[in-house]
Every structure is written in structure tokens, then in C-alpha cells.
PDB file of N, CA and C in Angstrom:
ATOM      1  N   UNK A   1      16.976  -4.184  -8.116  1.00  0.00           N
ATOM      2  CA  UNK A   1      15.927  -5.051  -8.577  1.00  0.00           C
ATOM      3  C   UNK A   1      14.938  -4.221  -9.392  1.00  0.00           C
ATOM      4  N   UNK A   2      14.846  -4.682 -10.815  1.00  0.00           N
ATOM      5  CA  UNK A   2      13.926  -3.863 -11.736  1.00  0.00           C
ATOM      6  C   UNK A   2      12.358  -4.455 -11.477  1.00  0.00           C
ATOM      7  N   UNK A   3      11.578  -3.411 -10.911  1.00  0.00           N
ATOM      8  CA  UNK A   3      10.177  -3.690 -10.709  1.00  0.00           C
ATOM      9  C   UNK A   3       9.281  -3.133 -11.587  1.00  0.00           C
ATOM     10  N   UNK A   4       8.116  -3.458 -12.236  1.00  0.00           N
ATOM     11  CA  UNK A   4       7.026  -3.071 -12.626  1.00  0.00           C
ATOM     12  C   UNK A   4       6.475  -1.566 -11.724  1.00  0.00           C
ATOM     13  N   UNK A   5       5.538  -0.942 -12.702  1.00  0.00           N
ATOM     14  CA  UNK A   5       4.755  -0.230 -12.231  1.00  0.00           C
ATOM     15  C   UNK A   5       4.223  -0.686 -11.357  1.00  0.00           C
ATOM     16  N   UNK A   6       3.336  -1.530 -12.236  1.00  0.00           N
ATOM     17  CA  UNK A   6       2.213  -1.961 -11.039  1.00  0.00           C
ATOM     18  C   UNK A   6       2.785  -3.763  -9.904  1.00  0.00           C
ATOM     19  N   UNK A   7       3.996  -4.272 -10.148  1.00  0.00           N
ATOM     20  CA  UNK A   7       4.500  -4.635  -8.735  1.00  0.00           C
ATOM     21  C   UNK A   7       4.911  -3.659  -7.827  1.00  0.00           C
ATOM     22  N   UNK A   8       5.428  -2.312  -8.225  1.00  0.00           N
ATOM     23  CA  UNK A   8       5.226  -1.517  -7.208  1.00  0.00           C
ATOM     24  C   UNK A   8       4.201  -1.242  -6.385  1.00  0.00           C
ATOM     25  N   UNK A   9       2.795  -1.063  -6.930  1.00  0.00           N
ATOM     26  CA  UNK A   9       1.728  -0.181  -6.587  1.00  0.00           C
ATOM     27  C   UNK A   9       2.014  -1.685  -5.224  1.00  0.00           C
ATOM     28  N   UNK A  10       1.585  -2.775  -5.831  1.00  0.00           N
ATOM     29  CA  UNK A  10       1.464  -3.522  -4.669  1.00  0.00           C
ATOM     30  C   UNK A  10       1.842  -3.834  -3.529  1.00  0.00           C
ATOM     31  N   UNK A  11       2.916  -3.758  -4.136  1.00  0.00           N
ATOM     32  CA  UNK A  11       4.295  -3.431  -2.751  1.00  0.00           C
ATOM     33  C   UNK A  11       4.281  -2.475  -1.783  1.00  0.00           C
ATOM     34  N   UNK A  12       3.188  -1.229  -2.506  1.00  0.00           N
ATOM     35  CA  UNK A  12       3.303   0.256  -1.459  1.00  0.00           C
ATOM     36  C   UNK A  12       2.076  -0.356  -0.539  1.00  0.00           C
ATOM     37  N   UNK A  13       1.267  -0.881  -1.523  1.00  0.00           N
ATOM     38  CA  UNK A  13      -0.502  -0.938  -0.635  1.00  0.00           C
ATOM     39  C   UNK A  13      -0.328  -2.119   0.407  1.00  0.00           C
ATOM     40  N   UNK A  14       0.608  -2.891   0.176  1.00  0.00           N
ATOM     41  CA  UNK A  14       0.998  -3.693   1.059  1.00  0.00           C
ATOM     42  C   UNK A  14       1.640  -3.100   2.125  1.00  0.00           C
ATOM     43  N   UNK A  15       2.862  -1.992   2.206  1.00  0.00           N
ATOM     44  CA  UNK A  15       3.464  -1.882   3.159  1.00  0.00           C
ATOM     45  C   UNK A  15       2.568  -0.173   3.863  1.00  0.00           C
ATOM     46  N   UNK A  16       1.493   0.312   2.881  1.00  0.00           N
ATOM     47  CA  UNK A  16       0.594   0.646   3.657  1.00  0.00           C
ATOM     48  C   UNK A  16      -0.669   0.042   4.263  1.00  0.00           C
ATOM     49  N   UNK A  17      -0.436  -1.048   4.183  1.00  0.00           N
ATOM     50  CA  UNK A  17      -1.579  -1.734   5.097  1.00  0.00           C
ATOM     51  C   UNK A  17      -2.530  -2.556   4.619  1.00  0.00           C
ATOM     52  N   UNK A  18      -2.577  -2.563   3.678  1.00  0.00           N
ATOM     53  CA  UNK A  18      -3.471  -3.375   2.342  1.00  0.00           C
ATOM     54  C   UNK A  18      -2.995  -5.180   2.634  1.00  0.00           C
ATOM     55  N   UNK A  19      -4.403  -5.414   2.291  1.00  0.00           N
ATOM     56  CA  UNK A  19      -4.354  -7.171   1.984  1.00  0.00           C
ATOM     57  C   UNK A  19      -4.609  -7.388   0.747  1.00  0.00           C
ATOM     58  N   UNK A  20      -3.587  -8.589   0.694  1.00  0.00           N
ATOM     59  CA  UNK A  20      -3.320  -8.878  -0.428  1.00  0.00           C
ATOM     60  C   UNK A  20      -3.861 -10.459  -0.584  1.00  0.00           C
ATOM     61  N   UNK A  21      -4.865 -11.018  -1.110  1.00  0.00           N
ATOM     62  CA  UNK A  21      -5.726 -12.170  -1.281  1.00  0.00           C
ATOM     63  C   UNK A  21      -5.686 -13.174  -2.477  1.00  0.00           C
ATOM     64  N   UNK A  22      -5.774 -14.180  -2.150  1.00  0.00           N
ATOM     65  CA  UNK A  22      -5.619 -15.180  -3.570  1.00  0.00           C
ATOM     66  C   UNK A  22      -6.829 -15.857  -3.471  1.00  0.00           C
ATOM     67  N   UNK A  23      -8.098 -16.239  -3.932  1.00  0.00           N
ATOM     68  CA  UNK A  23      -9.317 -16.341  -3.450  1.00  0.00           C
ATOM     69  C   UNK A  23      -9.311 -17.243  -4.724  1.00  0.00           C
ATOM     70  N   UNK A  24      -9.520 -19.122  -4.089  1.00  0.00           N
ATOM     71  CA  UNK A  24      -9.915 -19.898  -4.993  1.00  0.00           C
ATOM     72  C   UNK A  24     -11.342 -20.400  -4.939  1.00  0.00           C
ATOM     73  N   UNK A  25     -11.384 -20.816  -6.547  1.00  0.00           N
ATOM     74  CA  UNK A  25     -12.756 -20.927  -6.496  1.00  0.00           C
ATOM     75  C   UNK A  25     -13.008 -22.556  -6.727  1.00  0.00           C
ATOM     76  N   UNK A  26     -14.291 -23.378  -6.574  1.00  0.00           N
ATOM     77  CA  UNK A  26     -14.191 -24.838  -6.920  1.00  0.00           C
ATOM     78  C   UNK A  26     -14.233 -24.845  -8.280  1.00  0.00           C
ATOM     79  N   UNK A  27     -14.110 -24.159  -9.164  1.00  0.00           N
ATOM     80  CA  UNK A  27     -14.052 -24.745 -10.628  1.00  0.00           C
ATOM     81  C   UNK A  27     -12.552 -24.711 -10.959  1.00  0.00           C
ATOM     82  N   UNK A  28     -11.802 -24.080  -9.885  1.00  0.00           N
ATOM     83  CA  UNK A  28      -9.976 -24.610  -9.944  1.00  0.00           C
ATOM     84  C   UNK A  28      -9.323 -23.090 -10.565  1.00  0.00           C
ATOM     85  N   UNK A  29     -10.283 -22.200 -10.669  1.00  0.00           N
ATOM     86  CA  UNK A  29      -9.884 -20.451 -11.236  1.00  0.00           C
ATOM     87  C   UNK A  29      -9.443 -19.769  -9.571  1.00  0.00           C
ATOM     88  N   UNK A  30      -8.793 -18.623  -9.671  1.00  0.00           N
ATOM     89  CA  UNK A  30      -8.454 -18.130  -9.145  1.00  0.00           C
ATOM     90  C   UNK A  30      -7.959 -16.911  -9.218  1.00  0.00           C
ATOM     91  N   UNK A  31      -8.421 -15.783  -8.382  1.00  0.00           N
ATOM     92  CA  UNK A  31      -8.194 -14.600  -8.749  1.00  0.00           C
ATOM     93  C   UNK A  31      -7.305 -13.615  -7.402  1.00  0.00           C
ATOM     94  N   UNK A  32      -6.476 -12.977  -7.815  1.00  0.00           N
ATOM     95  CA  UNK A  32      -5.548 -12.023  -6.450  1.00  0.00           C
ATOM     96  C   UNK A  32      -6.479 -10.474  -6.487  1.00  0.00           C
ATOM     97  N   UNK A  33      -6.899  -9.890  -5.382  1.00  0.00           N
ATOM     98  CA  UNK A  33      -7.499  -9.198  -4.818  1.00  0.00           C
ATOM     99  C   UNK A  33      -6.908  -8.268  -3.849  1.00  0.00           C
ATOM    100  N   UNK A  34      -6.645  -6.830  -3.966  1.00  0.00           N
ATOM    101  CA  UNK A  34      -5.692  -6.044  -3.182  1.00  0.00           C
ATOM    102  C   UNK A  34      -6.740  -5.453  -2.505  1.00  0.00           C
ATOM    103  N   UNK A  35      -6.903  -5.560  -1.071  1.00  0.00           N
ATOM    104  CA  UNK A  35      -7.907  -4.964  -0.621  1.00  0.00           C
ATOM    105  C   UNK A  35      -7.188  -3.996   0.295  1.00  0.00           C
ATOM    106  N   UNK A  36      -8.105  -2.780  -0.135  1.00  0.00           N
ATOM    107  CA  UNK A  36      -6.926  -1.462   0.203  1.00  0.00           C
ATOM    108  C   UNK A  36      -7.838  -1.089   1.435  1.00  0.00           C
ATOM    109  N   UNK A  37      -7.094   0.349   2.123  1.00  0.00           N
ATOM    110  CA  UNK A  37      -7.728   0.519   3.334  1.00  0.00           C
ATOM    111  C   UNK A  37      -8.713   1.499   3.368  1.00  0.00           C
ATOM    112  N   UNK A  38      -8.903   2.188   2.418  1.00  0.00           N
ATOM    113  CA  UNK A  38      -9.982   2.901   1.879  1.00  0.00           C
ATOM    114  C   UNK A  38     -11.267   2.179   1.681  1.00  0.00           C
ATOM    115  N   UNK A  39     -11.293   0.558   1.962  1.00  0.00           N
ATOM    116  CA  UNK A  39     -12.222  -0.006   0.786  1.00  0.00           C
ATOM    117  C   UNK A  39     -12.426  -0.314  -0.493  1.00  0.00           C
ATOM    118  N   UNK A  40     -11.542  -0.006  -1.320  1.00  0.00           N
ATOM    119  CA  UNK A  40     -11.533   0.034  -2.445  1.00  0.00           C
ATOM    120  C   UNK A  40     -10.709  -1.831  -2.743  1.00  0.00           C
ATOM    121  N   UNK A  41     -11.369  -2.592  -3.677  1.00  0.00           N
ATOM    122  CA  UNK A  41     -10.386  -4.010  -3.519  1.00  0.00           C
ATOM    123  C   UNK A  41     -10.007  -3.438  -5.371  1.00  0.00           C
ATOM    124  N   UNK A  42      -8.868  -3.913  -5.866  1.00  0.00           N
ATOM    125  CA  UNK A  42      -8.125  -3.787  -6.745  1.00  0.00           C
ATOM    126  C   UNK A  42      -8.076  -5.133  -7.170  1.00  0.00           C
ATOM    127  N   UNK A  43      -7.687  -5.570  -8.545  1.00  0.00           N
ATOM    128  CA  UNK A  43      -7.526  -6.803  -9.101  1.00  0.00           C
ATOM    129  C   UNK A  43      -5.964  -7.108  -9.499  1.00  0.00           C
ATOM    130  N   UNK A  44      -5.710  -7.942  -8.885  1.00  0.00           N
ATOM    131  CA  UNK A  44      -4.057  -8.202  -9.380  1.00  0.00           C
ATOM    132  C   UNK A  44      -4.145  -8.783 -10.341  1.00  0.00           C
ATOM    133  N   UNK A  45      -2.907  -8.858 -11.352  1.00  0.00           N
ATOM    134  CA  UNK A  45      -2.748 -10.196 -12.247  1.00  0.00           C
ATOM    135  C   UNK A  45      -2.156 -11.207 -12.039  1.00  0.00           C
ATOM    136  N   UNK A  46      -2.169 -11.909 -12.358  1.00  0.00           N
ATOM    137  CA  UNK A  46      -1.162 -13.616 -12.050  1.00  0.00           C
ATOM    138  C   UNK A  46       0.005 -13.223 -12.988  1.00  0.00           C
ATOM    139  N   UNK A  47       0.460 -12.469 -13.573  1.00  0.00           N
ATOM    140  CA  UNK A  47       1.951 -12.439 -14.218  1.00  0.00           C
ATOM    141  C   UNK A  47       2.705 -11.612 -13.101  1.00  0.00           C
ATOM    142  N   UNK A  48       1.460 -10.618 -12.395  1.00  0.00           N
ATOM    143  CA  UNK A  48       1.921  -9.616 -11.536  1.00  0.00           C
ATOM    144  C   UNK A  48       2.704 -10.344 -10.543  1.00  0.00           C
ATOM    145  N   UNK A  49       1.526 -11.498  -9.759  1.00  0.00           N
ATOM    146  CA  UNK A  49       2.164 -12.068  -8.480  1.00  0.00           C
ATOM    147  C   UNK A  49       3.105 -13.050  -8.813  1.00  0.00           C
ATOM    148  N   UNK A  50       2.926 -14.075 -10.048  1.00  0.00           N
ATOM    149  CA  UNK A  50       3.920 -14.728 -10.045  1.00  0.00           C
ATOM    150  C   UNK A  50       5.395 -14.068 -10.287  1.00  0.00           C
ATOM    151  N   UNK A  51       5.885 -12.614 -10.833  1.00  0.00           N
ATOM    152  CA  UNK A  51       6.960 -12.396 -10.586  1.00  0.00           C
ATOM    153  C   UNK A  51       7.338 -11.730  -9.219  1.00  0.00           C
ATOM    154  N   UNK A  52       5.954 -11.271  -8.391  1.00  0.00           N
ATOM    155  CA  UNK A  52       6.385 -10.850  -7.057  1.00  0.00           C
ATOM    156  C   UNK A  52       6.792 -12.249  -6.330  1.00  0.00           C
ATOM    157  N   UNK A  53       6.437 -13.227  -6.494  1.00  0.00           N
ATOM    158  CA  UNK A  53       6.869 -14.430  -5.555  1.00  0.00           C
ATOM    159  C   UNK A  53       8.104 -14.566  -6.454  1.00  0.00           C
ATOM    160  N   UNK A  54       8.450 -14.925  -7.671  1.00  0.00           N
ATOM    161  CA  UNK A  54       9.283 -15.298  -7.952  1.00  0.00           C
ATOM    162  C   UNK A  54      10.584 -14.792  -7.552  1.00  0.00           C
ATOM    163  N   UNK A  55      10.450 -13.284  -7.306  1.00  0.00           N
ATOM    164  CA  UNK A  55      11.531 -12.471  -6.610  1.00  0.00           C
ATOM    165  C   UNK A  55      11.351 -12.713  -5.078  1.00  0.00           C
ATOM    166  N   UNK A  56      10.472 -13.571  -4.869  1.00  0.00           N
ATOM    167  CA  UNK A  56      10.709 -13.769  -2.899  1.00  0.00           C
ATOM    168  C   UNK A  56      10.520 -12.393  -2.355  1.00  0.00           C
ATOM    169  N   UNK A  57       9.514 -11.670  -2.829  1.00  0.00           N
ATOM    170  CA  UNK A  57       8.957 -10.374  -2.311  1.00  0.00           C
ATOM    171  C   UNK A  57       7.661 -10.842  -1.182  1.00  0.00           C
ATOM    172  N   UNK A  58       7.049 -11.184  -1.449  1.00  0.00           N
ATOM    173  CA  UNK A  58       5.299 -11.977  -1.139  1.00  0.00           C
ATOM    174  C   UNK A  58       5.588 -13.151  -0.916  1.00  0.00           C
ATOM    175  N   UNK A  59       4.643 -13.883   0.226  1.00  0.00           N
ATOM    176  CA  UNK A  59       4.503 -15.107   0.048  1.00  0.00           C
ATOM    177  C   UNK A  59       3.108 -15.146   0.961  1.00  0.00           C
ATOM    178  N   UNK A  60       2.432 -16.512   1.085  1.00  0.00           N
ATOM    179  CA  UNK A  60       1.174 -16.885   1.199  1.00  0.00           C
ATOM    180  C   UNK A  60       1.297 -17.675   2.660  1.00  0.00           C
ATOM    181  N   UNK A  61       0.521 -17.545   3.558  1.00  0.00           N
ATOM    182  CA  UNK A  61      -0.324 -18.468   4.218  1.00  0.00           C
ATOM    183  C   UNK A  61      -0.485 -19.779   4.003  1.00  0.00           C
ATOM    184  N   UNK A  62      -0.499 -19.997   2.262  1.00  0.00           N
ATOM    185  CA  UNK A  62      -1.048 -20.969   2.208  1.00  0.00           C
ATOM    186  C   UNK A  62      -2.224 -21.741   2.779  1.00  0.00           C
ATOM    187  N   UNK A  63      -3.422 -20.823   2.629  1.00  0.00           N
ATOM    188  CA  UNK A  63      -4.816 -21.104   3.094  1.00  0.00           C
ATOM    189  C   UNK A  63      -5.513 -21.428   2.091  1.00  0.00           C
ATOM    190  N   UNK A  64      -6.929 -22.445   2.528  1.00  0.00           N
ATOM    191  CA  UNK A  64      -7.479 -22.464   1.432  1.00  0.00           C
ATOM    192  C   UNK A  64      -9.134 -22.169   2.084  1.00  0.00           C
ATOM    193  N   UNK A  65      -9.777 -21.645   0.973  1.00  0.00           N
ATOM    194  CA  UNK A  65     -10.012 -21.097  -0.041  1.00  0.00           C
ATOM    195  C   UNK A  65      -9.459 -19.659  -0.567  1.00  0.00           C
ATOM    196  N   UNK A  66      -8.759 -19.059   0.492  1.00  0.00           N
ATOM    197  CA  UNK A  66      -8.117 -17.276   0.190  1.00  0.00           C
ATOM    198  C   UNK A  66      -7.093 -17.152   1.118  1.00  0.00           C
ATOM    199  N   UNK A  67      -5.805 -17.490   0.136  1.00  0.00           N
ATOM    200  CA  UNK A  67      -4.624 -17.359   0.887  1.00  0.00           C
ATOM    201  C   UNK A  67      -4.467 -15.924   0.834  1.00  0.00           C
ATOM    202  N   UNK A  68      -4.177 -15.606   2.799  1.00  0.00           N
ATOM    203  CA  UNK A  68      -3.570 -13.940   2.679  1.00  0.00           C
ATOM    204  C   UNK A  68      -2.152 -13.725   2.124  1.00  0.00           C
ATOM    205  N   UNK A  69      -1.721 -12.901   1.500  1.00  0.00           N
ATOM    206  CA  UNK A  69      -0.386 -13.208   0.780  1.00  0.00           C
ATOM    207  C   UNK A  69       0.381 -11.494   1.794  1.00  0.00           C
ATOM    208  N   UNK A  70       1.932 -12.075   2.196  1.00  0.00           N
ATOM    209  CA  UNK A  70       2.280 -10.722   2.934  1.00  0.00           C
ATOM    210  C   UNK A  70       3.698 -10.495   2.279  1.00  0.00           C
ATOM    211  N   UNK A  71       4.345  -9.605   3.194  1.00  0.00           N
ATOM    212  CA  UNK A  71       5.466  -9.026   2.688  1.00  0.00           C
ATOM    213  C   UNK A  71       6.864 -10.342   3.292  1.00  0.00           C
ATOM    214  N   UNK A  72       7.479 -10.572   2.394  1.00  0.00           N
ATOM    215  CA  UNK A  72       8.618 -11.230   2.840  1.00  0.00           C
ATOM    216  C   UNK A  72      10.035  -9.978   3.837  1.00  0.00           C
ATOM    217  N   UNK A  73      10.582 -10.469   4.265  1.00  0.00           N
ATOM    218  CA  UNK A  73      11.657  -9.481   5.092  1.00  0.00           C
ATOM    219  C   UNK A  73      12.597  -8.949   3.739  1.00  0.00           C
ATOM    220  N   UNK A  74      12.889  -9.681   2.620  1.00  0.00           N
ATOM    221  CA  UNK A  74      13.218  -8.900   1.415  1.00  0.00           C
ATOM    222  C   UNK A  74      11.944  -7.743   0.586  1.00  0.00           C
ATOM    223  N   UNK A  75      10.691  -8.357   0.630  1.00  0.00           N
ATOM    224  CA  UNK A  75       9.790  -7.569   0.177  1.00  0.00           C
ATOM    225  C   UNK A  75       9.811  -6.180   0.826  1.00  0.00           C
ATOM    226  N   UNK A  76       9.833  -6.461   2.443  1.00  0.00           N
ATOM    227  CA  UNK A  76       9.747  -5.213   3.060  1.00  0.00           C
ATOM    228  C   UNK A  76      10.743  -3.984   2.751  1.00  0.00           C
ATOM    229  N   UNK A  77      12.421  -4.695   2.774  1.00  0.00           N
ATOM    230  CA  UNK A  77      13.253  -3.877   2.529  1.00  0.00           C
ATOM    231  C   UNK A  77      12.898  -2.947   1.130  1.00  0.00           C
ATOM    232  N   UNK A  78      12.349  -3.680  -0.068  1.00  0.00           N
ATOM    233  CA  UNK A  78      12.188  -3.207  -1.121  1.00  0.00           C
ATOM    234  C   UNK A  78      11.142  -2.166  -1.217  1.00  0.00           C
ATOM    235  N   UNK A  79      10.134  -2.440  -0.340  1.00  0.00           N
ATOM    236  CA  UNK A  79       9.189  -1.614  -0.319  1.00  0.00           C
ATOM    237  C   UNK A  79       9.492  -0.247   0.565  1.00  0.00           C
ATOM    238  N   UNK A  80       9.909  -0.260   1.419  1.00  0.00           N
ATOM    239  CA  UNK A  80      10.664   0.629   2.005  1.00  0.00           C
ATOM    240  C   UNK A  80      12.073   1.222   1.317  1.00  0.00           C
ATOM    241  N   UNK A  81      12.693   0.989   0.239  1.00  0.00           N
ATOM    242  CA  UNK A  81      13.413   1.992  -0.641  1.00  0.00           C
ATOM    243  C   UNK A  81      12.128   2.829  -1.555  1.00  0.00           C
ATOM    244  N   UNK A  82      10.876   1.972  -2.184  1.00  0.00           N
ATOM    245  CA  UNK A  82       9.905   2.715  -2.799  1.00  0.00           C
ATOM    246  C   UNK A  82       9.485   4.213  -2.169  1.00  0.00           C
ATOM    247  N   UNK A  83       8.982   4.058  -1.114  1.00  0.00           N
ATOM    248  CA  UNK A  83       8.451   5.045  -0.251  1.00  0.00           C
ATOM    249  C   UNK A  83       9.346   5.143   1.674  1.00  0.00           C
ATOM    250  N   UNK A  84       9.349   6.388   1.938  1.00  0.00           N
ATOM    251  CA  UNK A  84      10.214   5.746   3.146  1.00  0.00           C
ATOM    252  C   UNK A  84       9.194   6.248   4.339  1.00  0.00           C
ATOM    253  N   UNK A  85       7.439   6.189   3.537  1.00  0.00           N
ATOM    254  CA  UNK A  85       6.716   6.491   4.446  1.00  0.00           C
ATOM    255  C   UNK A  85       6.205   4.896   5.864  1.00  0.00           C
ATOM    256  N   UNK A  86       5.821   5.029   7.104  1.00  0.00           N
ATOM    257  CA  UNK A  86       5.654   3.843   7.756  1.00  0.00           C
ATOM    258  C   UNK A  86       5.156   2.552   6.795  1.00  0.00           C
ATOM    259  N   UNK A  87       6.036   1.276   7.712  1.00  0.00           N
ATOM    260  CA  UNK A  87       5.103   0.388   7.215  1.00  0.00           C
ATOM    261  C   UNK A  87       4.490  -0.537   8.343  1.00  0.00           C
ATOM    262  N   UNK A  88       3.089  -0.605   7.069  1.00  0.00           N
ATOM    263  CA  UNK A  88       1.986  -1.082   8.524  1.00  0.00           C
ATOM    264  C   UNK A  88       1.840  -2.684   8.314  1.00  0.00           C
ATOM    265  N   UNK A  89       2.340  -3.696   7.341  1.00  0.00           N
ATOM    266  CA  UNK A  89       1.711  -4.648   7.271  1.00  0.00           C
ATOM    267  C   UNK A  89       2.545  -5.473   8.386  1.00  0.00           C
ATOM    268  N   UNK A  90       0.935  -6.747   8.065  1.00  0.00           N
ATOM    269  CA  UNK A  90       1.458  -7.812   8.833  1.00  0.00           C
ATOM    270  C   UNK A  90       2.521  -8.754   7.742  1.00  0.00           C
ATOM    271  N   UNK A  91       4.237  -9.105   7.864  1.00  0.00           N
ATOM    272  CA  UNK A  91       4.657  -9.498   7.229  1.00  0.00           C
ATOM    273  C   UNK A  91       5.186 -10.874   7.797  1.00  0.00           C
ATOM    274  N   UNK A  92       5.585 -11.821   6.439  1.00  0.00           N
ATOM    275  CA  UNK A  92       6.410 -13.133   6.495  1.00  0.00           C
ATOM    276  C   UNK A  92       7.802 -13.000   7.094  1.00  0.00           C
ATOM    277  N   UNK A  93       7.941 -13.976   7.916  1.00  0.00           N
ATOM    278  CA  UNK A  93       9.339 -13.981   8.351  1.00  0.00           C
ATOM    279  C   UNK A  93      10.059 -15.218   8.325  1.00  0.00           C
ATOM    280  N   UNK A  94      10.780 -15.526   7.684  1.00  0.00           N
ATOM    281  CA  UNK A  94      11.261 -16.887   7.005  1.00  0.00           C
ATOM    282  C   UNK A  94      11.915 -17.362   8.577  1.00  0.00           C
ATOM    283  N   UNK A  95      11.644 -18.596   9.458  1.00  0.00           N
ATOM    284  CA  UNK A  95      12.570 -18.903  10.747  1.00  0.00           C
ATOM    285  C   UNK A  95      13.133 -20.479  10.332  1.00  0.00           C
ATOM    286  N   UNK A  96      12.728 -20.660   9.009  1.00  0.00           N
ATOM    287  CA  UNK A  96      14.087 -22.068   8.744  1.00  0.00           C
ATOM    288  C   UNK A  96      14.921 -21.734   8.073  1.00  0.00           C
TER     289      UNK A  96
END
């Protein structure tokens, strides 16, 4: 699976522990937010996440106003060929 630079970065900060946020607003905008464990929050793009979902890497809560977005059991595998350091997130687990 050919990934981006930066769908990688996300993929690592995710499977090091990082939240990953979709934070809507009432004027119907919406922005993705990598909030790392340092503190530091990062800005995703929407071309970024829509090809991480589109590959069934990430998926959402589906919350509103700030869906937490996590690792799918394919995301994880992928992220774990990236780095084969621990992974800490809380991830999706598809049970239908």
C-alpha cells in the first residue's frame, strides 16, 4: 500500500499515542487536529484523511461536535510495518 509522507506521520502519531480529532464547527467547516503527546496539536488535511479512510486505515466515533478518529485493525497492521516501535493507541475494531 503506497502511503504519503505525511499519511504516514499520522499513522506513527497515532500508533504512538496521539489523537486524532475532526472538530465541527456550526457554520458546517471542519477541521482534523493531531493532538500529539508532547502537546503539540498538528493540523491535518482533508485530502490527507479522506485517503486515510478511504484505505480503511482510520475511522471515527462518529461524534458530534469532535469525532475521535482511531486506528482500524488494517491501519494498525500498517502502522506497525512503518515503525516496529510499541503501539499505544486506542483502536477500531470492526465486530460486524
Amino acid at each position: 500500500m503506497k502511503l504519503s509522507n505525511t499519511q504516514q506521520h499520522v499513522l506513527l502519531g497515532l500508533m504512538q499515542g496521539a489523537t486524532l480529532k475532526a472538530h465541527r464547527y456550526l457554520d458546517g467547516t471542519k477541521s482534523y487536529k493531531l493532538h500529539l503527546l508532547d502537546g503539540n496539536v498538528e493540523t491535518v488535511s482533508s485530502s490527507t484523511m479522506d485517503a486515510l479512510k478511504g484505505k480503511g486505515l482510520v475511522d471515527s466515533n462518529k461524534k458530534f461536535p469532535a469525532a475521535t478518529y482511531l486506528l482500524t485493525e488494517q491501519g494498525r497492521n500498517v502502522a506497525k510495518n512503518l515503525d516496529d516501535g510499541p503501539v499505544r493507541p486506542l483502536s477500531a475494531k470492526n465486530y460486524g
